[in-house]
PDB file of N, CA and C in Angstrom:
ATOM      1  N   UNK A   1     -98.877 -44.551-145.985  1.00  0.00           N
ATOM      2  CA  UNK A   1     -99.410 -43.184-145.961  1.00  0.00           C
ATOM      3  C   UNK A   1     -99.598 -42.736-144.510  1.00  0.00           C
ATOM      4  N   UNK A   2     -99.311 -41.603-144.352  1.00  0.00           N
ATOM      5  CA  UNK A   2     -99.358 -41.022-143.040  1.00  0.00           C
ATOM      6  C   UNK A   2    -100.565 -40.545-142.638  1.00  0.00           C
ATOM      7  N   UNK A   3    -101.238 -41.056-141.329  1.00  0.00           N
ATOM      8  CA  UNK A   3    -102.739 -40.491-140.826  1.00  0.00           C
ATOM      9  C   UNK A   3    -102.793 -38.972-140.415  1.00  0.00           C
ATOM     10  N   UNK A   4    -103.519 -38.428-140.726  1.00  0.00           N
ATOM     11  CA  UNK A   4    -103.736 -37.075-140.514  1.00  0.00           C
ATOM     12  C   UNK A   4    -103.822 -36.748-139.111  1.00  0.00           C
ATOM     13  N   UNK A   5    -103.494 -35.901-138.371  1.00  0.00           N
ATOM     14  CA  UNK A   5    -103.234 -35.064-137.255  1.00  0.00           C
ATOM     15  C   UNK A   5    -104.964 -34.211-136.692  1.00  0.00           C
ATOM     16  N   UNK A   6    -105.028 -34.627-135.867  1.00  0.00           N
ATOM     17  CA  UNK A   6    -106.703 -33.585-135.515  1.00  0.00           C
ATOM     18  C   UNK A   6    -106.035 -32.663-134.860  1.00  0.00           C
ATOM     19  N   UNK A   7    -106.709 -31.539-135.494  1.00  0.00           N
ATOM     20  CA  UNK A   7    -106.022 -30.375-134.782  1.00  0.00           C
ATOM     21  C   UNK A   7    -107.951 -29.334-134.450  1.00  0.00           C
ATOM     22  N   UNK A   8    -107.398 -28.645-133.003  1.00  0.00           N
ATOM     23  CA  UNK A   8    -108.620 -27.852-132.890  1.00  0.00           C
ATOM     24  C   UNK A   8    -107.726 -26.549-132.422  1.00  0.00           C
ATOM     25  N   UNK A   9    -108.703 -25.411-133.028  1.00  0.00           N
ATOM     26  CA  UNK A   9    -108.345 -23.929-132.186  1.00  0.00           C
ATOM     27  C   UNK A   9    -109.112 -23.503-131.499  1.00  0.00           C
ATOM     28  N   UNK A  10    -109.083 -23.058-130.182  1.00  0.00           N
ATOM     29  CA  UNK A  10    -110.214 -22.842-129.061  1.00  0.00           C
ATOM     30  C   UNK A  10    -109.604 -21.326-128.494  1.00  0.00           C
ATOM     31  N   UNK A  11    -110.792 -20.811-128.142  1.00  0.00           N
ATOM     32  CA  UNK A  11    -110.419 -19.312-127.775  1.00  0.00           C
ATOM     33  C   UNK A  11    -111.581 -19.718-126.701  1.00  0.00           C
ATOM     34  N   UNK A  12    -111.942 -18.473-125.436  1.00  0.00           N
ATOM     35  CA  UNK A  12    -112.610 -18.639-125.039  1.00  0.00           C
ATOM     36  C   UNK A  12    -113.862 -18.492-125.271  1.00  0.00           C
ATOM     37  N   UNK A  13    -114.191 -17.560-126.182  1.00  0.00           N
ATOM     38  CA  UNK A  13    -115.827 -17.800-126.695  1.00  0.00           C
ATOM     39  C   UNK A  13    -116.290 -19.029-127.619  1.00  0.00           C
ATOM     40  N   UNK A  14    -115.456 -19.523-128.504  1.00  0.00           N
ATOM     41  CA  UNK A  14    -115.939 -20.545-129.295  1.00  0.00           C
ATOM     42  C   UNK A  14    -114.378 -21.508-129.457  1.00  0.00           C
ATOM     43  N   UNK A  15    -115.411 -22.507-130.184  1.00  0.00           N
ATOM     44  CA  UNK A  15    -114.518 -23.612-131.000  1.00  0.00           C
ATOM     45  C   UNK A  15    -114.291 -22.740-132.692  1.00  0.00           C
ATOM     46  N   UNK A  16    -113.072 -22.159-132.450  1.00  0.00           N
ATOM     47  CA  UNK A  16    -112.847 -21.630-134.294  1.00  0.00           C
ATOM     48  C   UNK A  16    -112.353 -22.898-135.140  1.00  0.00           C
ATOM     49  N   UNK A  17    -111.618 -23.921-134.923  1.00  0.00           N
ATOM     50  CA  UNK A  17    -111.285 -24.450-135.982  1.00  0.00           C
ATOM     51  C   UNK A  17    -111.361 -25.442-135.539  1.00  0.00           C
ATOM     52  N   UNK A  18    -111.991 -27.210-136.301  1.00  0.00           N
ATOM     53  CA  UNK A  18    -111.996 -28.414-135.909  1.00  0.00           C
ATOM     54  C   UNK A  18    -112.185 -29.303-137.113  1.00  0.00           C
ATOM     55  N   UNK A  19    -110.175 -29.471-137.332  1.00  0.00           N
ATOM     56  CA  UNK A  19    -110.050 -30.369-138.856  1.00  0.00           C
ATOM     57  C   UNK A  19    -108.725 -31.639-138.314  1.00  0.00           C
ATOM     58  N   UNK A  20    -109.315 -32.360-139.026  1.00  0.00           N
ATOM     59  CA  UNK A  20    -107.891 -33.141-140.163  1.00  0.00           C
ATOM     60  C   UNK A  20    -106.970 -33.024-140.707  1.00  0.00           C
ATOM     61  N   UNK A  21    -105.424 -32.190-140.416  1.00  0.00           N
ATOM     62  CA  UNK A  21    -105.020 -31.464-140.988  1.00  0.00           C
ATOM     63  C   UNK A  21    -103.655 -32.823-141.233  1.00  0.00           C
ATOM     64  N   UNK A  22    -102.427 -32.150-142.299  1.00  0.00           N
ATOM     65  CA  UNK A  22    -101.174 -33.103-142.127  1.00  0.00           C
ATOM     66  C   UNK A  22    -100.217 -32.175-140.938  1.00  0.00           C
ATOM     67  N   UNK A  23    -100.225 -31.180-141.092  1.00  0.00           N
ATOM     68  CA  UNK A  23     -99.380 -31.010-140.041  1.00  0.00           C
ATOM     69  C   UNK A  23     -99.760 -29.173-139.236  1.00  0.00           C
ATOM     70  N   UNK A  24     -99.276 -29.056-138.120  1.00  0.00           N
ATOM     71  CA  UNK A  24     -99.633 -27.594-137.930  1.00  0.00           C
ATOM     72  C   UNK A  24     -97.981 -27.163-137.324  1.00  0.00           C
ATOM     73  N   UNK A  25     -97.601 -25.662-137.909  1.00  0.00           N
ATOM     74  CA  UNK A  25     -96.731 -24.995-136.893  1.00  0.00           C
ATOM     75  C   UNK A  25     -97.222 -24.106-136.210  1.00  0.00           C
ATOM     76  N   UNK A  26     -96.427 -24.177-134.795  1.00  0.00           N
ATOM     77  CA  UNK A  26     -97.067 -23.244-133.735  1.00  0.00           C
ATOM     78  C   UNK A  26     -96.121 -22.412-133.104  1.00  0.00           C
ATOM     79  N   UNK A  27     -96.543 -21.008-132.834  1.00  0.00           N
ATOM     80  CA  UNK A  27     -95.677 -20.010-132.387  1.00  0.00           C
ATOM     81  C   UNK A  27     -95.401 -20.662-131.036  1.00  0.00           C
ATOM     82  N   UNK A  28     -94.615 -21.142-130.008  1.00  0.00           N
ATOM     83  CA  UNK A  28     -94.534 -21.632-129.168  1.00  0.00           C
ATOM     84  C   UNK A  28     -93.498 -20.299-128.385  1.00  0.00           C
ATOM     85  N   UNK A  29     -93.548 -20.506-126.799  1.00  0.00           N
ATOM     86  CA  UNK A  29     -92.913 -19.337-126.499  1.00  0.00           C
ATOM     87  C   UNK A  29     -91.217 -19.472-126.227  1.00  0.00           C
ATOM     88  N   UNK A  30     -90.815 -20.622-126.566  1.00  0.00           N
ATOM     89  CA  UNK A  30     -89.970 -21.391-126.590  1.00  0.00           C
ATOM     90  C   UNK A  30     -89.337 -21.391-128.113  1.00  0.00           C
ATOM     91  N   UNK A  31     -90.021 -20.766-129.053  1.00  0.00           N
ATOM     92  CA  UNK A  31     -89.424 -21.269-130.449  1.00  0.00           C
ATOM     93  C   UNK A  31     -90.855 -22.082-130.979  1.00  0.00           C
ATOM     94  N   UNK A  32     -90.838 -21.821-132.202  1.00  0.00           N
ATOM     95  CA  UNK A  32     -91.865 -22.566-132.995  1.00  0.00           C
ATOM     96  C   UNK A  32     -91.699 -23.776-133.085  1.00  0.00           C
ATOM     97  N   UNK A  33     -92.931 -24.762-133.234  1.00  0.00           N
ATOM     98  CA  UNK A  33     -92.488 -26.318-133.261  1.00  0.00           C
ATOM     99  C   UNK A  33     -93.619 -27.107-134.422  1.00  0.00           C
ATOM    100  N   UNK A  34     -93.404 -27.914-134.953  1.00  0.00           N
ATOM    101  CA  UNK A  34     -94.532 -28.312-135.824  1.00  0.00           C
ATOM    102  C   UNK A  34     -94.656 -30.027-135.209  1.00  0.00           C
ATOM    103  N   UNK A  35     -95.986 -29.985-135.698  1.00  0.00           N
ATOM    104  CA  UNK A  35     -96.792 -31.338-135.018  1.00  0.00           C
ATOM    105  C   UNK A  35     -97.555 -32.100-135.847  1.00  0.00           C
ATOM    106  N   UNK A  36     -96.992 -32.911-136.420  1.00  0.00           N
ATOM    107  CA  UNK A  36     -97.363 -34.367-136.968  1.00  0.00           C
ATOM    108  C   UNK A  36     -98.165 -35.574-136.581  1.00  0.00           C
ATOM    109  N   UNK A  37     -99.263 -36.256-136.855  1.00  0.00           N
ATOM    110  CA  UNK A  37     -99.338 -37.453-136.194  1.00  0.00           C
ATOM    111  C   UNK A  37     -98.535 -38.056-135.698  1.00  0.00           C
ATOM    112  N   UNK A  38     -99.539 -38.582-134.389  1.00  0.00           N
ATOM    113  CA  UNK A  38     -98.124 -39.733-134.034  1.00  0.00           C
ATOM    114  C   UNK A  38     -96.992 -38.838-132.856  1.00  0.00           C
ATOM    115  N   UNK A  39     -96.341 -37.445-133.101  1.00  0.00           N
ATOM    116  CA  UNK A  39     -96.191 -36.776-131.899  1.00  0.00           C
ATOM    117  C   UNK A  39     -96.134 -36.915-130.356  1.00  0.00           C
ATOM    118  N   UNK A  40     -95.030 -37.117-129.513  1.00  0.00           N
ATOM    119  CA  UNK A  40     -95.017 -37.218-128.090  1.00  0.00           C
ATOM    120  C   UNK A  40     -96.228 -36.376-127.372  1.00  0.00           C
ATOM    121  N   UNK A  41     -96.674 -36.574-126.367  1.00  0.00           N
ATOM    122  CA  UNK A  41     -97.561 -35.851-125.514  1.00  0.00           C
ATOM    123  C   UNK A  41     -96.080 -34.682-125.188  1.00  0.00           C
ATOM    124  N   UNK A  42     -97.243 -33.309-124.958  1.00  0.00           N
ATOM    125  CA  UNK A  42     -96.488 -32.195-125.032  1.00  0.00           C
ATOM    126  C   UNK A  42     -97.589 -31.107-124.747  1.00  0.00           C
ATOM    127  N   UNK A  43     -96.771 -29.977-123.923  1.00  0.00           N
ATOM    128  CA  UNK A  43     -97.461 -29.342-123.921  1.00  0.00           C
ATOM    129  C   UNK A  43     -96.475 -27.854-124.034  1.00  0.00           C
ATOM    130  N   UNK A  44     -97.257 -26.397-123.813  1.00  0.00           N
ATOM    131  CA  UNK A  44     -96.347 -25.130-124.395  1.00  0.00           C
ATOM    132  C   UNK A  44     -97.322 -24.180-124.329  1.00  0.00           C
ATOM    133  N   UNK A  45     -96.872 -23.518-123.526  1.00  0.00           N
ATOM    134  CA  UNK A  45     -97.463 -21.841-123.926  1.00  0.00           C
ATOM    135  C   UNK A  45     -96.705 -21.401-124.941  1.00  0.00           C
ATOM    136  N   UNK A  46     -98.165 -20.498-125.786  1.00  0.00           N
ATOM    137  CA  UNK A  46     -97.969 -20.035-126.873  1.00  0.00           C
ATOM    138  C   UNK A  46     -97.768 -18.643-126.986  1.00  0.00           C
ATOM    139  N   UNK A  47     -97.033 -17.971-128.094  1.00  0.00           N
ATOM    140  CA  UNK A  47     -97.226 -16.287-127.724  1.00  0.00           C
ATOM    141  C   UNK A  47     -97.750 -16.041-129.339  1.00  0.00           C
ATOM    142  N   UNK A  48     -97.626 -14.504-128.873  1.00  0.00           N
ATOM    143  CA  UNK A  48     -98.073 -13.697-130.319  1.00  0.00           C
ATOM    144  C   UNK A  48     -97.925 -14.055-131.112  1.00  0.00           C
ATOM    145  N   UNK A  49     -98.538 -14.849-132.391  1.00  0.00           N
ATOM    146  CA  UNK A  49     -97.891 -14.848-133.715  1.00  0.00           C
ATOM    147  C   UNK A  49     -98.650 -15.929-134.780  1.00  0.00           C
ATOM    148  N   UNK A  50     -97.959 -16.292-135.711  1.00  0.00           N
ATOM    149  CA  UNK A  50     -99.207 -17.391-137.182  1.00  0.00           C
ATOM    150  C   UNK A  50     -98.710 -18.557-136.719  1.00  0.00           C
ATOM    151  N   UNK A  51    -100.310 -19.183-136.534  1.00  0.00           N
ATOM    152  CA  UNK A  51    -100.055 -20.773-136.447  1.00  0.00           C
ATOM    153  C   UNK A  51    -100.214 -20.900-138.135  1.00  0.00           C
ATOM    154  N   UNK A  52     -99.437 -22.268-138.920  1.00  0.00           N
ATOM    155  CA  UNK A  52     -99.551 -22.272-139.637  1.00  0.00           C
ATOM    156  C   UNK A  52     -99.966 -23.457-140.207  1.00  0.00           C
ATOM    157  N   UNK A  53    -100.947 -23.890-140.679  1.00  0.00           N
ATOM    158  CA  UNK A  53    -101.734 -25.066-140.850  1.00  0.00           C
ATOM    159  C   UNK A  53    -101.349 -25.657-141.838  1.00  0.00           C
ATOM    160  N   UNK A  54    -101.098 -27.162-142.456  1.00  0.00           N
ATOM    161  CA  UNK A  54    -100.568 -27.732-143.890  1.00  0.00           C
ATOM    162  C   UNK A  54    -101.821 -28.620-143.486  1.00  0.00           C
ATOM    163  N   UNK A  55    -102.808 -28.296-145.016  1.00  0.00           N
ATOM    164  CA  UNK A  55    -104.207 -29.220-145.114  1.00  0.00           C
ATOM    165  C   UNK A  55    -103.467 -30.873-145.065  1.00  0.00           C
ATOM    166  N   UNK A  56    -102.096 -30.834-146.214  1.00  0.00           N
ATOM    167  CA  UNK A  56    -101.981 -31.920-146.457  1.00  0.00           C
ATOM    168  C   UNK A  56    -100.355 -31.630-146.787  1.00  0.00           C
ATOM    169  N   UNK A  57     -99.568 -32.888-147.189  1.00  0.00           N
ATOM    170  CA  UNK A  57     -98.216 -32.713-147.272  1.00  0.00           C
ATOM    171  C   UNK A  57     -97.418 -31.905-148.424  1.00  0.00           C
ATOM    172  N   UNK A  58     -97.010 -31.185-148.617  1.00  0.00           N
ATOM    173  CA  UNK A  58     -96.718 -30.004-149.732  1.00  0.00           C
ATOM    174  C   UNK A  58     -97.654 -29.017-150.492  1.00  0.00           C
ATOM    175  N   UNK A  59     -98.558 -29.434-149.405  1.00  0.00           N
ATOM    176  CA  UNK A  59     -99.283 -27.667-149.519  1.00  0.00           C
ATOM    177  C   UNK A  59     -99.083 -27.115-148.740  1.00  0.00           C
ATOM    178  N   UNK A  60     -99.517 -25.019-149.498  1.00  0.00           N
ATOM    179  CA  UNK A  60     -99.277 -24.375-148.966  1.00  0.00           C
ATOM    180  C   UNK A  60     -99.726 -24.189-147.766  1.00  0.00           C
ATOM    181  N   UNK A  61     -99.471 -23.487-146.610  1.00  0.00           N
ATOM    182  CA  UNK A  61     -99.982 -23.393-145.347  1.00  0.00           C
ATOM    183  C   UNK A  61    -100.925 -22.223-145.345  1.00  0.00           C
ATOM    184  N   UNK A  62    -101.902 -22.675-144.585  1.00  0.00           N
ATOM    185  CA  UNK A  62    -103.047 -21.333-144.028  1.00  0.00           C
ATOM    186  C   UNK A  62    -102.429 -20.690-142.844  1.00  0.00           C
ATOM    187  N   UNK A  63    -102.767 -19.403-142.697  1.00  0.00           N
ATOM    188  CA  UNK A  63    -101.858 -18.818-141.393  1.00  0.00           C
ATOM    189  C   UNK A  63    -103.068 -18.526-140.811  1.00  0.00           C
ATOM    190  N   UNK A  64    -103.302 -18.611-139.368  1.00  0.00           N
ATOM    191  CA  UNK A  64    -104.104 -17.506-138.917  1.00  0.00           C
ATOM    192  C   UNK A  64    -103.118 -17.182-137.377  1.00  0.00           C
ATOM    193  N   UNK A  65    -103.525 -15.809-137.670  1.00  0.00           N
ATOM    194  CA  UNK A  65    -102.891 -14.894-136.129  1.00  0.00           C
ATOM    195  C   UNK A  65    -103.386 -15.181-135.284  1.00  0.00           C
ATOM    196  N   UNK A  66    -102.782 -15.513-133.821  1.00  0.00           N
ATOM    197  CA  UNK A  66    -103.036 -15.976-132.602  1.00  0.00           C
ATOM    198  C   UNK A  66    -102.524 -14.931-131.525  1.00  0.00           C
ATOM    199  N   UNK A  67    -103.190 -14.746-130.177  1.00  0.00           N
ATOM    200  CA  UNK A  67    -102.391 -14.033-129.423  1.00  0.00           C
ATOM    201  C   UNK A  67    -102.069 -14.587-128.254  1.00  0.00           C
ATOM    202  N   UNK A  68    -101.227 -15.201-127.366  1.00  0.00           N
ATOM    203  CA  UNK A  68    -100.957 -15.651-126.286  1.00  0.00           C
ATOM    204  C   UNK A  68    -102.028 -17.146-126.017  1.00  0.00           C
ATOM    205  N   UNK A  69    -101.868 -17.886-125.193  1.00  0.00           N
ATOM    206  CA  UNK A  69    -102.509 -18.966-124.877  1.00  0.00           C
ATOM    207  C   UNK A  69    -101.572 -20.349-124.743  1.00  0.00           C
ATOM    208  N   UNK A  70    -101.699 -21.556-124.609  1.00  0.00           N
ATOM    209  CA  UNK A  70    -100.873 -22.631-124.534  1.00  0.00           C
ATOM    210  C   UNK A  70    -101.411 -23.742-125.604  1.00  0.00           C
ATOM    211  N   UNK A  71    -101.082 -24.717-126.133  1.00  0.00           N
ATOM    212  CA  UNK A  71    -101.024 -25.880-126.687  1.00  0.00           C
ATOM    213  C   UNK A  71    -100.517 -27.280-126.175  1.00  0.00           C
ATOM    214  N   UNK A  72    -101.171 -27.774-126.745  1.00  0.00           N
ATOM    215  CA  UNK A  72    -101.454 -29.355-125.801  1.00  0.00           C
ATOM    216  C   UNK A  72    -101.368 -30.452-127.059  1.00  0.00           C
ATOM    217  N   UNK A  73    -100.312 -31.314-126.985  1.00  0.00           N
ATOM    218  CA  UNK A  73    -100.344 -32.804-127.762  1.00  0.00           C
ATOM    219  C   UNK A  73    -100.659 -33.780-126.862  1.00  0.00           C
ATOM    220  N   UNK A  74    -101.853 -34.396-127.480  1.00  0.00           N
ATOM    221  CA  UNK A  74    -102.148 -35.806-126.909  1.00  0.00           C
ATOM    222  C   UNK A  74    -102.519 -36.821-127.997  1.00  0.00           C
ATOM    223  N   UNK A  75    -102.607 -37.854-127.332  1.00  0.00           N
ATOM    224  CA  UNK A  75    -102.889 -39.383-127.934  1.00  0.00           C
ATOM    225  C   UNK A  75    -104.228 -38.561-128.934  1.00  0.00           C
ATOM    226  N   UNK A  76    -105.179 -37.467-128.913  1.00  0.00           N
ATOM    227  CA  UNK A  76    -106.258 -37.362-129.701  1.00  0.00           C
ATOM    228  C   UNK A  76    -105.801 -36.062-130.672  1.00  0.00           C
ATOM    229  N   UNK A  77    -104.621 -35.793-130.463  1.00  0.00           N
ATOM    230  CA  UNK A  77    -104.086 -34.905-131.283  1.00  0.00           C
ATOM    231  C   UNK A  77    -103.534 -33.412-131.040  1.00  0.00           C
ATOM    232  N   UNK A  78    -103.488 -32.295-131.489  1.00  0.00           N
ATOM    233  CA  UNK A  78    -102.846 -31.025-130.843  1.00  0.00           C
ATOM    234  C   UNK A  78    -104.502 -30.053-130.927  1.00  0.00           C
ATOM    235  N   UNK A  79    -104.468 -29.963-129.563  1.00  0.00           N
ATOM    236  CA  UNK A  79    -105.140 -28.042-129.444  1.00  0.00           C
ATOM    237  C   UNK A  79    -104.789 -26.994-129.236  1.00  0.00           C
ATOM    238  N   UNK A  80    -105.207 -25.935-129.981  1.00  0.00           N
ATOM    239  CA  UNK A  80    -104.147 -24.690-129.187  1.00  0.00           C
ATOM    240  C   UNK A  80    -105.510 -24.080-128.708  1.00  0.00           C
ATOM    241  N   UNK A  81    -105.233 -23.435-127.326  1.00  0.00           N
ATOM    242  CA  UNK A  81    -106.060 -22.515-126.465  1.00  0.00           C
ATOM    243  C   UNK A  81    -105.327 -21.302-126.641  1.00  0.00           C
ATOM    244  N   UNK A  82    -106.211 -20.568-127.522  1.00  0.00           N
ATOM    245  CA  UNK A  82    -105.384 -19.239-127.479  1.00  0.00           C
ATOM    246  C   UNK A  82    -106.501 -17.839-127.151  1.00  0.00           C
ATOM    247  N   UNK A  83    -105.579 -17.130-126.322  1.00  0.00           N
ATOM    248  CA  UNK A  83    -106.563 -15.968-125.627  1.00  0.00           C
ATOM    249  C   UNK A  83    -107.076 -15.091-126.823  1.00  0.00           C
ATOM    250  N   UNK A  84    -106.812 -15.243-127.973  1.00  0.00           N
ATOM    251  CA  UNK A  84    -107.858 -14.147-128.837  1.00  0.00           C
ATOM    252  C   UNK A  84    -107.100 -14.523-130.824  1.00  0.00           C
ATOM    253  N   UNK A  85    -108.379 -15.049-131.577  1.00  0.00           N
ATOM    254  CA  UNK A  85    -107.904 -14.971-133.077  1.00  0.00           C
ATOM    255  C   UNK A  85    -107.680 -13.811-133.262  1.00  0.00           C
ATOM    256  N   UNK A  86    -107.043 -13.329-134.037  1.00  0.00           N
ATOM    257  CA  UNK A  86    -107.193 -12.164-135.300  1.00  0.00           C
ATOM    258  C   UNK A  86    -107.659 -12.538-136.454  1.00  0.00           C
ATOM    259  N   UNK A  87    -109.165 -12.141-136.806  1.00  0.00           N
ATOM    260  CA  UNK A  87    -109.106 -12.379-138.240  1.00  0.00           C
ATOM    261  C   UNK A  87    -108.852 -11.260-139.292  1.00  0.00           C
ATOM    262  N   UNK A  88    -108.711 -12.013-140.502  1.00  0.00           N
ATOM    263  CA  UNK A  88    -107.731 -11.399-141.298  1.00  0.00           C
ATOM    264  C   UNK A  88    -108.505 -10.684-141.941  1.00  0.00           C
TER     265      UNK A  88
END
């Protein structure tokens, strides 16, 4: 069984999101990329658009809107720093 991925979303006023997820896709400014446990160290500015969260493996994804900022894979998992949520 595959270990779950820690994923956090950070804006500059707060910590919005801090889970366990199976996998996240991210608007990257480069092309979207998705991030799994286990994942190379990496990093990417991000642009406009839905990160898309999978709680677990063949579920549906949560979207939330992001606007500009970068993302970071490390040995403790992926963060995205993004300059502003949209909530829905």
């Amino acid at each position: 069984m595959q270990m779950p991925l820690h994923f956090e979303l950070v804006t500059p006023e707060k910590l919005y999101r801090s889970a366990d997820v199976h996998m996240v896709v991210v608007p990257g400014s480069e092309g979207e990329f998705g991030v799994l446990e286990g994942h190379a160290p990496f990093m990417s500015t991000v642009k406009d658009g839905d990160l898309s969260i999978y709680p677990t493996a063949g579920a549906a994804p949560e979207r939330i809107r992001i606007e500009g900022g970068f993302a970071e894979v490390n040995e403790r998992g992926l963060t995205v720093l993004a300059e502003r949520v949209i909530e829905a």
